[in-house]
N, C-alpha and C. Protein backbone atom coordinates (compact mmCIF):
# COMPACT_ATOMS: atom_id res chain seq x y z
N UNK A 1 94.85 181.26 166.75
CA UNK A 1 95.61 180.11 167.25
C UNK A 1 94.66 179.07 167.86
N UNK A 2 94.84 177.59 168.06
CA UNK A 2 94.14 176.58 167.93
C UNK A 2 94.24 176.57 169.71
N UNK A 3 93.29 176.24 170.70
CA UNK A 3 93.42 175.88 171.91
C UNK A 3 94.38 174.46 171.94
N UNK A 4 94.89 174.64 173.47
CA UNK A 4 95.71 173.24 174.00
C UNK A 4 95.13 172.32 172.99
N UNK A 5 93.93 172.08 173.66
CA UNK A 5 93.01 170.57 173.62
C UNK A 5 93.13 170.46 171.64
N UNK A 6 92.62 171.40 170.74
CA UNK A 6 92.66 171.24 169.97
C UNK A 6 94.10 170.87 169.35
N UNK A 7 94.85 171.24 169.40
CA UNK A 7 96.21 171.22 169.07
C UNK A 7 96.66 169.44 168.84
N UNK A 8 96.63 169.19 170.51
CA UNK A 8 96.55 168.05 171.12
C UNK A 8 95.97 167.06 170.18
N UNK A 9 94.69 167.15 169.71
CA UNK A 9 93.53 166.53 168.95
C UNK A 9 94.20 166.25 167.23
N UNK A 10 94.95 167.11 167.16
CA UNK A 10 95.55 166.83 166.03
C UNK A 10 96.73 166.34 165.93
N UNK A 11 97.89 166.95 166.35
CA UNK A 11 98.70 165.63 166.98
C UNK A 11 98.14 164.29 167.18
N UNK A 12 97.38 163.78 167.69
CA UNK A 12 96.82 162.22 167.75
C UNK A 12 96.32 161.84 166.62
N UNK A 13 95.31 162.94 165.97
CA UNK A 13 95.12 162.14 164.52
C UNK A 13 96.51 161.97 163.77
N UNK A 14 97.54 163.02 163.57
CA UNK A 14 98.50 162.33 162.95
C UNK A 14 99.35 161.58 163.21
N UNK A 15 99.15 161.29 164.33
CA UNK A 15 100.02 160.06 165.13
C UNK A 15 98.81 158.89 164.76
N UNK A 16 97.98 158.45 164.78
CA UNK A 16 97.37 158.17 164.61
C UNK A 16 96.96 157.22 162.88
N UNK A 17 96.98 158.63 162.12
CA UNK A 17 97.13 158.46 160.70
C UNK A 17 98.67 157.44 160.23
N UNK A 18 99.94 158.42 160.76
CA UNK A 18 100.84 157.62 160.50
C UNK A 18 101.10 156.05 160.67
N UNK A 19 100.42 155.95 162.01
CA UNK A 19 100.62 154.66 162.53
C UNK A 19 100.33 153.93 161.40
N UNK A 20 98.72 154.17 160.85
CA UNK A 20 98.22 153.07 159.90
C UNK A 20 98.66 152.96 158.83
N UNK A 21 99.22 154.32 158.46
CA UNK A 21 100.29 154.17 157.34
C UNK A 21 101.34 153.32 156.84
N UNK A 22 102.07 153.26 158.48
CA UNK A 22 103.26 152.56 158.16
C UNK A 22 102.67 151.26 158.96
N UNK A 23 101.59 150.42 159.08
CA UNK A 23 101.12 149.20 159.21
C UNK A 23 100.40 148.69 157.74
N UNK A 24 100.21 149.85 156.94
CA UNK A 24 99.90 149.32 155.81
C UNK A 24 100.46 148.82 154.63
N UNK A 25 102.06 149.93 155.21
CA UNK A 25 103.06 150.30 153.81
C UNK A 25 103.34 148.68 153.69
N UNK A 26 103.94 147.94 154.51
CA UNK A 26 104.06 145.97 154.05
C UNK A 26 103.42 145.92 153.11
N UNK A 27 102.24 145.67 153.32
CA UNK A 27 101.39 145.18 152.24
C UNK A 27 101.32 146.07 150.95
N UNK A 28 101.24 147.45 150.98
CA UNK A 28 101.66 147.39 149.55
C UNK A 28 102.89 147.49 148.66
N UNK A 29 103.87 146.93 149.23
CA UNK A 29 105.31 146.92 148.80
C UNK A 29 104.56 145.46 148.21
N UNK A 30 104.33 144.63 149.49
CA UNK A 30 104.36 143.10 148.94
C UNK A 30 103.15 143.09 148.08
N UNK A 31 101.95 143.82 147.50
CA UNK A 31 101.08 143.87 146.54
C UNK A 31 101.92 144.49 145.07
N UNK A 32 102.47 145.45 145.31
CA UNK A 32 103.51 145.82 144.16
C UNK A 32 104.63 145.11 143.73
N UNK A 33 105.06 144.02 144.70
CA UNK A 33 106.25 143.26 144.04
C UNK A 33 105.33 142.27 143.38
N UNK A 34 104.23 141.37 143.77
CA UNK A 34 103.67 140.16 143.70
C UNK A 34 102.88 141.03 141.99
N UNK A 35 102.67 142.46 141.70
CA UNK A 35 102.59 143.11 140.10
C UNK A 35 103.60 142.63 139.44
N UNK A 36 105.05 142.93 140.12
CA UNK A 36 105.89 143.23 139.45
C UNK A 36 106.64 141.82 138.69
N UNK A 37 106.34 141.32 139.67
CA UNK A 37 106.70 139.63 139.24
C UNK A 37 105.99 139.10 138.33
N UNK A 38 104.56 139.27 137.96
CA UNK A 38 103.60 138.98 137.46
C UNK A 38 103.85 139.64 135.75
């Protein structure tokens, strides 16, 4: 089993990860429509 701290450490990367995820997902909806139109 993973200590507190480690645990912790990962939780934040995927809080972390997600965040940029869904700050990125805009842009590629609006890169895939600006294909799709094209």
């Amino acid at each position: 089993m993973l200590s507190p701290e480690g645990e912790s450490a990962i939780v934040r990367n995927i809080a972390v990860s997600k965040e940029k995820f869904e700050r990125t997902k805009p842009h590629v909806n609006v890169g895939t429509i600006g294909h799709v139109d094209h």
